[in-house]
Every structure is written in C-alpha cells, then in structure tokens.
N, C-alpha and C. Protein backbone atom coordinates (compact mmCIF):
# COMPACT_ATOMS: atom_id res chain seq x y z
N UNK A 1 -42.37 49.79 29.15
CA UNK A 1 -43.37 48.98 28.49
C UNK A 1 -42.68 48.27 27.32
N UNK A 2 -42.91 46.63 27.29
CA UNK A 2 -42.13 46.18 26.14
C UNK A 2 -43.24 45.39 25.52
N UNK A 3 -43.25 45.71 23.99
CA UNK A 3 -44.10 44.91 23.42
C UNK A 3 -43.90 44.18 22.39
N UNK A 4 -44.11 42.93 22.26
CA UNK A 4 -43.54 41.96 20.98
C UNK A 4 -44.89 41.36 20.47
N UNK A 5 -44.57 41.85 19.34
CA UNK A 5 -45.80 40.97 17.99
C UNK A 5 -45.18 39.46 17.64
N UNK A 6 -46.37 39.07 17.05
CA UNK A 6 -46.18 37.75 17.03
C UNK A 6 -47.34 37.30 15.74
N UNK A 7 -47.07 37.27 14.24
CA UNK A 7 -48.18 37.07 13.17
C UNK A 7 -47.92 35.64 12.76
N UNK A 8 -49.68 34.67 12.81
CA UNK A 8 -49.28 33.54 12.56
C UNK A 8 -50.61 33.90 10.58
N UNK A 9 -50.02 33.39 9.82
CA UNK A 9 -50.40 33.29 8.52
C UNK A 9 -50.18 35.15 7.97
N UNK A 10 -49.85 35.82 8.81
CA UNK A 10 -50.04 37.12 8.48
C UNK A 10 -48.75 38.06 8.78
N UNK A 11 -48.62 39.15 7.88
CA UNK A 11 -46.88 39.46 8.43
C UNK A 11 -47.64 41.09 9.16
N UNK A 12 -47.08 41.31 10.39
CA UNK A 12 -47.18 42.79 11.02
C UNK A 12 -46.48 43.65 10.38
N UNK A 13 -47.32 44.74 9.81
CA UNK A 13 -46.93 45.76 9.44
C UNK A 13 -46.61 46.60 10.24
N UNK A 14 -45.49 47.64 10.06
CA UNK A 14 -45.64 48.77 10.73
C UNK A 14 -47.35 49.81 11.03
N UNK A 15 -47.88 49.46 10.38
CA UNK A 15 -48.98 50.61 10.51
C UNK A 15 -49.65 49.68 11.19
N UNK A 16 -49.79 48.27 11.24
CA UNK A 16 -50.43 47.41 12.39
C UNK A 16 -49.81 47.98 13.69
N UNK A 17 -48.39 48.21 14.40
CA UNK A 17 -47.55 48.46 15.30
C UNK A 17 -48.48 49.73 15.64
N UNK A 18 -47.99 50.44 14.53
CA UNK A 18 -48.58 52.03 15.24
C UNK A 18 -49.85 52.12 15.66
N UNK A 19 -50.91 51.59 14.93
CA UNK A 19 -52.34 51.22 15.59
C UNK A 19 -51.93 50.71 16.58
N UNK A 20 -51.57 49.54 16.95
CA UNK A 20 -51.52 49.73 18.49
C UNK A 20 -51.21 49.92 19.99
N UNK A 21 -49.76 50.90 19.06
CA UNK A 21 -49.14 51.28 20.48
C UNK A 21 -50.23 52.89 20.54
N UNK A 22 -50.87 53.40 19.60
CA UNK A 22 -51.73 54.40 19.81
C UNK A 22 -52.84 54.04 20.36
N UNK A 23 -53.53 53.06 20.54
CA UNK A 23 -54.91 52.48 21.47
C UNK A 23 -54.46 52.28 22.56
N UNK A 24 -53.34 51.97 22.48
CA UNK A 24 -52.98 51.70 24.15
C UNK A 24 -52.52 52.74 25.29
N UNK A 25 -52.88 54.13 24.62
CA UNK A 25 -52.74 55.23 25.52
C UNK A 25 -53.84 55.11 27.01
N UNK A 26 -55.08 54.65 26.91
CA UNK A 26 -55.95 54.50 28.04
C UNK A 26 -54.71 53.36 29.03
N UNK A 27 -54.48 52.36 28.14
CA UNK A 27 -54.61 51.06 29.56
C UNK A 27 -52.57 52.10 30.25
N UNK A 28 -51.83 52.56 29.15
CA UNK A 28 -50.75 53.01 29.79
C UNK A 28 -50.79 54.15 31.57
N UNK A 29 -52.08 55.17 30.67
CA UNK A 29 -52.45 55.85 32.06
C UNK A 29 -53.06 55.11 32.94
N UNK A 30 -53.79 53.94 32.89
CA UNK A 30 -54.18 53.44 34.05
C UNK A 30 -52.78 52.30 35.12
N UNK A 31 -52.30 51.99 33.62
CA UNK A 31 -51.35 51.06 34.58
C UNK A 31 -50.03 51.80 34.82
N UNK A 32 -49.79 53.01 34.19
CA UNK A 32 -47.96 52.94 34.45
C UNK A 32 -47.47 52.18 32.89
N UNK A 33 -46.18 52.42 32.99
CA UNK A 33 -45.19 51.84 32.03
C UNK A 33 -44.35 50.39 32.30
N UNK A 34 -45.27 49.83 33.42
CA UNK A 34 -44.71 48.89 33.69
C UNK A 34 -45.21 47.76 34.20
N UNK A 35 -45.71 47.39 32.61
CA UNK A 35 -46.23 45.79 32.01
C UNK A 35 -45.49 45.78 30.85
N UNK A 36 -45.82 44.00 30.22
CA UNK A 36 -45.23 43.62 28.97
C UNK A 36 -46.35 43.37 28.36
N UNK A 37 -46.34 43.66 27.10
CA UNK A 37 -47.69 42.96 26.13
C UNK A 37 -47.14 42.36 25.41
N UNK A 38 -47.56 41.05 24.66
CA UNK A 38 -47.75 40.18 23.72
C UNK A 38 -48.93 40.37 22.59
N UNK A 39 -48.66 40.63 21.52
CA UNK A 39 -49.82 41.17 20.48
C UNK A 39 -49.73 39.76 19.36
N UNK A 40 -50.78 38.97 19.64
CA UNK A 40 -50.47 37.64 18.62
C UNK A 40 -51.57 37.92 17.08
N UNK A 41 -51.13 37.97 16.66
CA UNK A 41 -52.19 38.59 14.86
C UNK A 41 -52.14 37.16 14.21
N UNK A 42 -53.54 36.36 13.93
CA UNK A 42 -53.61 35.07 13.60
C UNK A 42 -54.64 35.55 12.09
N UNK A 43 -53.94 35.14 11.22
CA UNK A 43 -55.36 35.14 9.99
C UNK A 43 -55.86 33.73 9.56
N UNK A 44 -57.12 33.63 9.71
CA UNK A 44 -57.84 32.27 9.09
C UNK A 44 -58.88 32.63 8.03
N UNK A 45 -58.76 32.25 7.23
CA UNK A 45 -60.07 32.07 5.86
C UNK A 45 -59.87 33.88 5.77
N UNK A 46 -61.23 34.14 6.43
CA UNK A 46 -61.67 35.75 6.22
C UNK A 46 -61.59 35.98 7.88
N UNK A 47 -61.10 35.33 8.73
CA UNK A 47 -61.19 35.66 9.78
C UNK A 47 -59.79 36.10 10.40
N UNK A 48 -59.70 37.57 11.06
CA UNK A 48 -58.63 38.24 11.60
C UNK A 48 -59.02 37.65 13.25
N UNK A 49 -57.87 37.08 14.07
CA UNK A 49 -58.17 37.23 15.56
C UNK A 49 -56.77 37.69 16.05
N UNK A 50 -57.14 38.60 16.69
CA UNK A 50 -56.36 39.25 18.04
C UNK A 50 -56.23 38.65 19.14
N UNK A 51 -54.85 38.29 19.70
CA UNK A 51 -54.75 38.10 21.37
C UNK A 51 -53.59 38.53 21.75
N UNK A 52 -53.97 39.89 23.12
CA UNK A 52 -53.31 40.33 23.76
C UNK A 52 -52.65 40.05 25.00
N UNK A 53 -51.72 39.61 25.26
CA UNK A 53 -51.53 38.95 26.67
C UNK A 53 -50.81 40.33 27.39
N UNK A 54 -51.25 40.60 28.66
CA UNK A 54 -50.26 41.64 29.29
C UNK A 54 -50.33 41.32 30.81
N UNK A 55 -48.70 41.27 31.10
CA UNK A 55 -48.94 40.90 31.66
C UNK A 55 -47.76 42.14 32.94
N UNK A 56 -48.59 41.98 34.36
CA UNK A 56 -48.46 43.14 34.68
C UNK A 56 -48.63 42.47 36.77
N UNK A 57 -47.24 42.78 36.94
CA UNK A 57 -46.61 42.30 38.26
C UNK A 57 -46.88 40.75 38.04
N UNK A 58 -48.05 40.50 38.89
CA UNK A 58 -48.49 39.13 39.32
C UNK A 58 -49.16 38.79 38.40
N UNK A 59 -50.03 39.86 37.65
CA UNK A 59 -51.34 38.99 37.18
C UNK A 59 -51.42 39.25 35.60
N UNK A 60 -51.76 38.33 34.68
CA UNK A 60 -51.85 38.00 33.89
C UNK A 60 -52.91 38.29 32.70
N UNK A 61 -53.40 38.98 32.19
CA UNK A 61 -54.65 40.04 31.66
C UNK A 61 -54.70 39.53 30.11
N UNK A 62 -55.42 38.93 29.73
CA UNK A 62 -55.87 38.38 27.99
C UNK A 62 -57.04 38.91 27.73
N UNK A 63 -56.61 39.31 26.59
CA UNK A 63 -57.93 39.70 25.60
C UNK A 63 -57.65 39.21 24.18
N UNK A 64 -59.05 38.61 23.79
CA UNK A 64 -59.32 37.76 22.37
C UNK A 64 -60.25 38.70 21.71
N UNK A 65 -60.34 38.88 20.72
CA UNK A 65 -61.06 39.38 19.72
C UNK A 65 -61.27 38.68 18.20
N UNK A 66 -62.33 38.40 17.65
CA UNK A 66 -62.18 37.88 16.23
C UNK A 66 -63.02 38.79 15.14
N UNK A 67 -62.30 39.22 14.58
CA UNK A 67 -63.18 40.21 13.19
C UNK A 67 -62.84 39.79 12.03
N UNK A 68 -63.13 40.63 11.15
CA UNK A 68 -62.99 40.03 9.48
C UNK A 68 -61.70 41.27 9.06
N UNK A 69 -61.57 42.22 10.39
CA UNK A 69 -60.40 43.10 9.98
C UNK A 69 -59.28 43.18 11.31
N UNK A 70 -58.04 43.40 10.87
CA UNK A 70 -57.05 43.05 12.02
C UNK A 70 -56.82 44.48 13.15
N UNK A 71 -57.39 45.49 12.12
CA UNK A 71 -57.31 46.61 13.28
C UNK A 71 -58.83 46.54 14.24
N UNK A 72 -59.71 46.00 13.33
CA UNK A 72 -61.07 46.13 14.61
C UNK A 72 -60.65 45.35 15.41
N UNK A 73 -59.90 43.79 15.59
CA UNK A 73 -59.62 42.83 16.23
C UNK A 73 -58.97 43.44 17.40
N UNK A 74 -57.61 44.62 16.77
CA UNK A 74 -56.85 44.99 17.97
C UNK A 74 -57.74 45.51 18.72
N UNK A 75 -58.64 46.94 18.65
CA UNK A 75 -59.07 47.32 18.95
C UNK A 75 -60.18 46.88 20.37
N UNK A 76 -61.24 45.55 19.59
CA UNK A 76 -61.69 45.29 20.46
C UNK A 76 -61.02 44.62 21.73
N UNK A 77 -59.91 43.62 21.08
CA UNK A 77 -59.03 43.12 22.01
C UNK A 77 -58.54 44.17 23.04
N UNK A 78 -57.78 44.93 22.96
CA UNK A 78 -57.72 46.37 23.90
C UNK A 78 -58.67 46.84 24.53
N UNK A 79 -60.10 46.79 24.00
CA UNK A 79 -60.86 47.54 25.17
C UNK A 79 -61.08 45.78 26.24
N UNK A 80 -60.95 45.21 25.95
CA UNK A 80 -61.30 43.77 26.63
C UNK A 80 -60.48 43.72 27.77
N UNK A 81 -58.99 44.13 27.47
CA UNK A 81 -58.16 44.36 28.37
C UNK A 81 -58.54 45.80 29.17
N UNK A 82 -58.63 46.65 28.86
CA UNK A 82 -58.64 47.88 29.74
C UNK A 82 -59.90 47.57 30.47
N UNK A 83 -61.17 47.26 30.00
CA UNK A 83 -62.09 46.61 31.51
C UNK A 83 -61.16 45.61 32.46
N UNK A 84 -60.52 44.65 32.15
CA UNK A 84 -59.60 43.85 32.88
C UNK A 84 -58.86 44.71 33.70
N UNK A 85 -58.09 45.44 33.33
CA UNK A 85 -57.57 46.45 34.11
C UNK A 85 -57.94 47.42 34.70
N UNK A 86 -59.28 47.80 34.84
CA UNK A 86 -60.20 48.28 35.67
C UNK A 86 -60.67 47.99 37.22
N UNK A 87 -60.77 46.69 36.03
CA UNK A 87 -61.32 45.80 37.55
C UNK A 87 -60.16 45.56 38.67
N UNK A 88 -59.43 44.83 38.13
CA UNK A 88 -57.83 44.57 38.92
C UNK A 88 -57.73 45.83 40.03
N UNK A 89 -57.39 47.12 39.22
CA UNK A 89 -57.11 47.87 40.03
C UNK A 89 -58.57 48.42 41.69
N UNK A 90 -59.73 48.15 40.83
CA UNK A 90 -61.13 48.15 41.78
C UNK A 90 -60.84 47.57 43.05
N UNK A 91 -59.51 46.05 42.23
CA UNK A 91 -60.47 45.04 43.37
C UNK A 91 -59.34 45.43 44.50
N UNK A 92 -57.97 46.37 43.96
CA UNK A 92 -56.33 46.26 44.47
C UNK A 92 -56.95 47.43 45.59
N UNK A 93 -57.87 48.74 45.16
CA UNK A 93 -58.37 49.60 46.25
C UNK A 93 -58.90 48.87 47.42
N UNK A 94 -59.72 48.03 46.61
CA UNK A 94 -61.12 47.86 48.30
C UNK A 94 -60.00 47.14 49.07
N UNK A 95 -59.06 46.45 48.72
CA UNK A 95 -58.39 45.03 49.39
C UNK A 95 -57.47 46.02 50.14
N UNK A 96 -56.98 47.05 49.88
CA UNK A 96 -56.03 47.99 51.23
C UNK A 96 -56.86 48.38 51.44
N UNK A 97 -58.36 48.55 51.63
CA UNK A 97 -58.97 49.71 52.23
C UNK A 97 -59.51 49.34 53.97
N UNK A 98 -59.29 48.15 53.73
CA UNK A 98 -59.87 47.55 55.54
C UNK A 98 -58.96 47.45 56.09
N UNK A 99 -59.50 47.94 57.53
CA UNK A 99 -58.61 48.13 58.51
C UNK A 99 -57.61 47.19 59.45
N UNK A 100 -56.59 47.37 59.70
CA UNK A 100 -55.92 46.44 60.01
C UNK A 100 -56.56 46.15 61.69
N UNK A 101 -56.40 44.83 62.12
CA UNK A 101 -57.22 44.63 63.26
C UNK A 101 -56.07 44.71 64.90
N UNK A 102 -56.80 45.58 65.75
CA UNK A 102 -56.19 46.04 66.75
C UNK A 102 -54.90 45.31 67.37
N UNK A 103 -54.20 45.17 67.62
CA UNK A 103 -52.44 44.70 68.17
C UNK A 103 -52.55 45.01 69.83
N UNK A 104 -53.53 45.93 70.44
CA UNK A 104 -53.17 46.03 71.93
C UNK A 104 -54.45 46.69 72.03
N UNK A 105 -54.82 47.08 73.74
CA UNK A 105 -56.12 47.71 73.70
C UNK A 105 -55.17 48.03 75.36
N UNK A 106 -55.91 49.33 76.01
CA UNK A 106 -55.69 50.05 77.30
C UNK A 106 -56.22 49.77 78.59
N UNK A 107 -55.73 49.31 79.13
CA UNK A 107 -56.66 48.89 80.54
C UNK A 107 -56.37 49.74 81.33
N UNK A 108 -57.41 50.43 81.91
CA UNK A 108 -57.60 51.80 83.15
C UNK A 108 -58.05 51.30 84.53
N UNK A 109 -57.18 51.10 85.34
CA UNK A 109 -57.71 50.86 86.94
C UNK A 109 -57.50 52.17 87.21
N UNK A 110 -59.44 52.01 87.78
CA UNK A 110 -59.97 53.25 88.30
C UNK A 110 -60.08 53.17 89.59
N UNK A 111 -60.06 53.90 90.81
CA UNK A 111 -60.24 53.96 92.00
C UNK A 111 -61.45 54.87 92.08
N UNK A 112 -62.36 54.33 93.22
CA UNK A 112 -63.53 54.62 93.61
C UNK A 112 -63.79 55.89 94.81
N UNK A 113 -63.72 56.72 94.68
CA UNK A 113 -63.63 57.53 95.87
C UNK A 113 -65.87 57.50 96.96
N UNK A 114 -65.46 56.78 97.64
CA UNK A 114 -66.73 56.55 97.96
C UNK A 114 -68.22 56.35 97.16
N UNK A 115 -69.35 56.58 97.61
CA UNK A 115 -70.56 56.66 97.01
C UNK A 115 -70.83 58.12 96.17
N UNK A 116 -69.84 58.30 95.42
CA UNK A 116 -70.06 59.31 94.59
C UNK A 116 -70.25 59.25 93.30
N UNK A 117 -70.40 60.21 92.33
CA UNK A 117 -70.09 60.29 90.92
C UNK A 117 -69.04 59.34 90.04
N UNK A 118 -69.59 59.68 88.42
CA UNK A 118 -68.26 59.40 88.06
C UNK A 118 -67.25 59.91 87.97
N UNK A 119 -67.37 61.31 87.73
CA UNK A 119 -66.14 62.48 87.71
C UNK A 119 -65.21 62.03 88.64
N UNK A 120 -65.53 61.92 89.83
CA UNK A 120 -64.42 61.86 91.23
C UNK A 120 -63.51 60.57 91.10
N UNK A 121 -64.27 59.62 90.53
CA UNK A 121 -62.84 58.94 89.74
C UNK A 121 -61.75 58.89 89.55
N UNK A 122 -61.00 58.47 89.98
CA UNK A 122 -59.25 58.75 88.76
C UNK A 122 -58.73 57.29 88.55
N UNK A 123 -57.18 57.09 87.39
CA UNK A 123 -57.18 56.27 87.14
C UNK A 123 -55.71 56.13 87.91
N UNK A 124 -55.82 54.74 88.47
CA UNK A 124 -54.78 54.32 89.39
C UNK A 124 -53.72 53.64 88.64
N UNK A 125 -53.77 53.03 87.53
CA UNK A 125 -52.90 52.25 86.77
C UNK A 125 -53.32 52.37 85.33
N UNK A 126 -52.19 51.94 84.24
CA UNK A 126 -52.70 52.00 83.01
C UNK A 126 -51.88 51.32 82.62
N UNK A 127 -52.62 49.90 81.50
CA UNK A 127 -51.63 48.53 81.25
C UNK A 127 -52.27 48.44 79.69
N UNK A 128 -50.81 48.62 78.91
CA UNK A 128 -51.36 47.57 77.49
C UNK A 128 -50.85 46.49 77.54
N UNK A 129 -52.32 45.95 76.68
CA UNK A 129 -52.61 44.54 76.73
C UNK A 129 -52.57 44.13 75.40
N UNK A 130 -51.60 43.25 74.97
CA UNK A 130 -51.44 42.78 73.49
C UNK A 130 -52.82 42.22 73.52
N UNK A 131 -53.24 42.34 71.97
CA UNK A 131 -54.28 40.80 71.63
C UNK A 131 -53.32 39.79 70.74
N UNK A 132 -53.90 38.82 71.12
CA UNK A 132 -53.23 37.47 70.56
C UNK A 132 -54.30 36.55 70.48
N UNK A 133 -54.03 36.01 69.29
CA UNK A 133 -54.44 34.62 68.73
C UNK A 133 -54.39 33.84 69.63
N UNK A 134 -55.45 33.53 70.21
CA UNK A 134 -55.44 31.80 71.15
C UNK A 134 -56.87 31.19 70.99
N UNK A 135 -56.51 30.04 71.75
CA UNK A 135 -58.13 29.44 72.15
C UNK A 135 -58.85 29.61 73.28
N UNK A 136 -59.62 29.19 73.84
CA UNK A 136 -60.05 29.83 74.86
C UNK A 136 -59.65 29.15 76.24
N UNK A 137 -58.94 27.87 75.91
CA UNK A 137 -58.45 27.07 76.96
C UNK A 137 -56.78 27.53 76.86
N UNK A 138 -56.27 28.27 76.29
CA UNK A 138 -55.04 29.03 76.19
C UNK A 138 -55.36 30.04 77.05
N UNK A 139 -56.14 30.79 76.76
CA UNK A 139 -56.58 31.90 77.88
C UNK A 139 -57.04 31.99 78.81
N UNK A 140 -57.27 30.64 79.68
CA UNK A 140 -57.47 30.24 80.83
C UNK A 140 -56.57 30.21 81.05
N UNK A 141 -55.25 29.39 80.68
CA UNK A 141 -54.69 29.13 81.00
C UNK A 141 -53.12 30.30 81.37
N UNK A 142 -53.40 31.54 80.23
CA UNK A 142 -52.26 32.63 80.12
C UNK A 142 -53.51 33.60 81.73
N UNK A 143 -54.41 33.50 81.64
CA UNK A 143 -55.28 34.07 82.98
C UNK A 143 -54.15 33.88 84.66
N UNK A 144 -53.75 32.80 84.42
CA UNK A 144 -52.95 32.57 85.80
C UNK A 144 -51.90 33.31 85.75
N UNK A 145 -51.31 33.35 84.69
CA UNK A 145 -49.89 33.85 84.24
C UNK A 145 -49.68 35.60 84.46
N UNK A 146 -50.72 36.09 84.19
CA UNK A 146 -51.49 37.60 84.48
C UNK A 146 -51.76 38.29 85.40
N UNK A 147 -51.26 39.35 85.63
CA UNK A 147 -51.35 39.73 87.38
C UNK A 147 -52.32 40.96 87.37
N UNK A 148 -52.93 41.28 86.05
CA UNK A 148 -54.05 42.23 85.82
C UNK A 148 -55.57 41.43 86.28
N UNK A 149 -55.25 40.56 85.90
CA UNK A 149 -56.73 39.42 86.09
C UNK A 149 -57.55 39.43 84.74
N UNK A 150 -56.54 40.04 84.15
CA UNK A 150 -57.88 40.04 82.23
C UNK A 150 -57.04 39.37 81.07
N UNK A 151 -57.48 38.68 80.43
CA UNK A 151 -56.62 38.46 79.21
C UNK A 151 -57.76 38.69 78.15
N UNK A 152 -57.23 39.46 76.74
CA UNK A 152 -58.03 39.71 76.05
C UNK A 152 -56.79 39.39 74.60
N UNK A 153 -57.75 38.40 73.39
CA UNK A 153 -56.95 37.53 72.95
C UNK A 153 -58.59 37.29 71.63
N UNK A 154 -58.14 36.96 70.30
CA UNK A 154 -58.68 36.99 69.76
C UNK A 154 -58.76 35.20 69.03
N UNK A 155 -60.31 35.16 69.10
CA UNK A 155 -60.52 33.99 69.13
C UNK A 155 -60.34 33.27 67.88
N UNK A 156 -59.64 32.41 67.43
CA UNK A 156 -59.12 31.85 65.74
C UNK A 156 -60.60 31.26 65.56
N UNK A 157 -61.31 30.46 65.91
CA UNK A 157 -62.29 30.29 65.71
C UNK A 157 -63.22 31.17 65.21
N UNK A 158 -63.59 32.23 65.70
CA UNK A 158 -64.79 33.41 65.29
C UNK A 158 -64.10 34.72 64.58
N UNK A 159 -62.51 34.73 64.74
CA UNK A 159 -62.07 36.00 64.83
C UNK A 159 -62.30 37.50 64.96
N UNK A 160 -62.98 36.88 66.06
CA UNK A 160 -63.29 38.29 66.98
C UNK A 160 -62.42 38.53 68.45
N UNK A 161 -62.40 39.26 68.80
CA UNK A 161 -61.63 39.99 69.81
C UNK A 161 -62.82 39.68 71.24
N UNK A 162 -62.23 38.44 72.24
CA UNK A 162 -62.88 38.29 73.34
C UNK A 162 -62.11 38.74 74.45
N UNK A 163 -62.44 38.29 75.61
CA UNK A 163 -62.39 38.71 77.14
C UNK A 163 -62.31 37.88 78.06
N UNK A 164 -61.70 37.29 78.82
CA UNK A 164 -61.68 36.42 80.08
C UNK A 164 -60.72 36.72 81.14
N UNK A 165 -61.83 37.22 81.72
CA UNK A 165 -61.85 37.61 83.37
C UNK A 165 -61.87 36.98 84.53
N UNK A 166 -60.90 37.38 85.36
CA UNK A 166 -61.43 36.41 86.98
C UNK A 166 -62.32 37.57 87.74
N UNK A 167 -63.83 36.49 88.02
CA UNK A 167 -65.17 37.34 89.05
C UNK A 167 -64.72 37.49 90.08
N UNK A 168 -65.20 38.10 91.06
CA UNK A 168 -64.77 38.64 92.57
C UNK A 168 -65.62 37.48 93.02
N UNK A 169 -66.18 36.46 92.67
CA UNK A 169 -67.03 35.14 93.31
C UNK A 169 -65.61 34.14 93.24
N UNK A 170 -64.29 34.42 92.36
CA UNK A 170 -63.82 33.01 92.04
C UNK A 170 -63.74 32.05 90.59
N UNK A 171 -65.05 32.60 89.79
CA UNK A 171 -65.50 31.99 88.57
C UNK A 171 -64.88 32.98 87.62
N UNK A 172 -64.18 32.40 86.07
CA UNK A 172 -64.23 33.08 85.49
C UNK A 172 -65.12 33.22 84.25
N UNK A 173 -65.11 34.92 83.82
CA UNK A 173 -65.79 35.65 83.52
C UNK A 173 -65.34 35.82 81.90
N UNK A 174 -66.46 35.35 80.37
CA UNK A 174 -66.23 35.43 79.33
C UNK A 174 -66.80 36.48 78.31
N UNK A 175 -66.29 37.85 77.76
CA UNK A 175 -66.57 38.03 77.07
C UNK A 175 -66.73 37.87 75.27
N UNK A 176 -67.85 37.76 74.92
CA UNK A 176 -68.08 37.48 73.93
C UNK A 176 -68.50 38.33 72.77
N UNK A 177 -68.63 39.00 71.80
CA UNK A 177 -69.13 39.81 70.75
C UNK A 177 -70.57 38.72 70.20
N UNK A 178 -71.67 39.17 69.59
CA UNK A 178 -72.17 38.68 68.88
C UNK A 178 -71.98 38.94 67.64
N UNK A 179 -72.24 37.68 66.90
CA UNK A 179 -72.05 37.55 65.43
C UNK A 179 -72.78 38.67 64.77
C-alpha cells in the first residue's frame, strides 16, 4: 500500500498521516495491501476538504468530503470510499457467479427393441456435439455436413441454445426455447 499526501494552503502534519493510515484499517481488510491512495488536504476560508483517490487494479475509487475540521474531512472521506469498495467488490461476486454456458451436449442413439417398455432400451451410439455460434441458415447449412442428422448451435440472435433436425418426412425440424 503506497500513500502520498498532497496539502494545498495547508502543511500535513504527521498526526494528520497517522489519523489516516489508522482509519484505513477497514478499507485495508477489505481490499488487501494492494492499492495506492492519494490523500489531497485543501484549506479554504474556514473550510477543510478532503479528497481521497485510490486507486485499486482497474478501478478508480474517490471520495470528497468538506468540514470546518481536516480530521472529520478525512474521516468522512474514508467512509465514502469504503462504501465504494463495498460495492465494487458486491458487484466483482455476482459477475463470477453465473454460469458459464454449455461448450457440448450428449447425443444417445437408442435402439428400440420392439413394442415394449422403456427399460428394454439400450444405447447404440454416443456423440458429442459442440455448440457453436451460428445463424440459422449456417445450420442448415453445417445439417448436410453432419452424419448424426442434428446440429445444435446457439443462436447470436436470442442466445439461446437451439436444434435443427432432419424429419423422417424430408423437412427440417427446429428447435426453439421460449423467451
């Protein structure tokens, strides 16, 4: 963690420093030791303002504060940032938390053992089938290319995961998800 002051009409004291590398025990446990802060101490008339810049990988985190004293300024300035850094990290969970979307799916040719059950079943073949990005006149067209008779390929348009099949009539056959 590296931190540089910066006083415009006002000189940083050490006991300014120590105030606030001691407030900054919350945002250190939330982030790690590895951001930079900028602590700018501005005095006008009777007015103290604080601005903290920290800045931390990519993103960039400010907090302003204005009081009539330079430690309430830090202070509030710091908690301004540690909600900032709350959130960041909120938003860094939910954004890995969804699932990455399927790469292949299993196709089972089953053989029919007469007018029976399903149990008596078994499976005669077993084929993965990438999904891929196409259109749907791509997948007509990768359909010929296919000796399964299915292509299943995810539509850039809806981005959902469809189906196109050749029917035992000749016609082919589209699956679709609803919205």
């Amino acid at each position: 963690m590296r931190i540089d002051y910066t006083g415009r009409q006002m000189e940083i004291t050490p006991d300014l420093r120590q105030h606030t590398e001691e407030h900054l025990r919350k945002l250190v446990r939330l982030l790690g030791e590895g951001f930079g802060l900028h602590v700018i101490l501005t005095a006008e008339k009777h007015r103290r303002i604080a601005e903290l810049a920290l800045a931390i990988r990519d993103h960039t985190l400010l907090g302003i504060e204005e009081t009539g004293d330079a430690r309430t300024a830090i202070k509030g300035a710091l908690d301004k940032l540690e909600r900032q850094a709350v959130r960041l990290l909120g938003r860094r969970r939910t954004r890995k938390r969804r699932p990455k979307p399927a790469a292949a799916i299993q196709l089972n040719v089953l053989a029919k053992a007469g007018r029976s059950s399903h149990q008596e079943r078994r499976v005669l073949a077993m084929e993965r089938i990438p999904i891929k990005p196409m259109t749907i006149h791509e997948a007509v067209e990768a359909l010929d290319t296919t000796r399964s008779g299915v292509v299943v390929f995810r539509n850039p348009a809806t981005e959902r995961v469809n189906v196109i099949y050749q029917r035992p009539d000749g016609k082919l056959g589209l699956i679709e998800p609803e919205p």
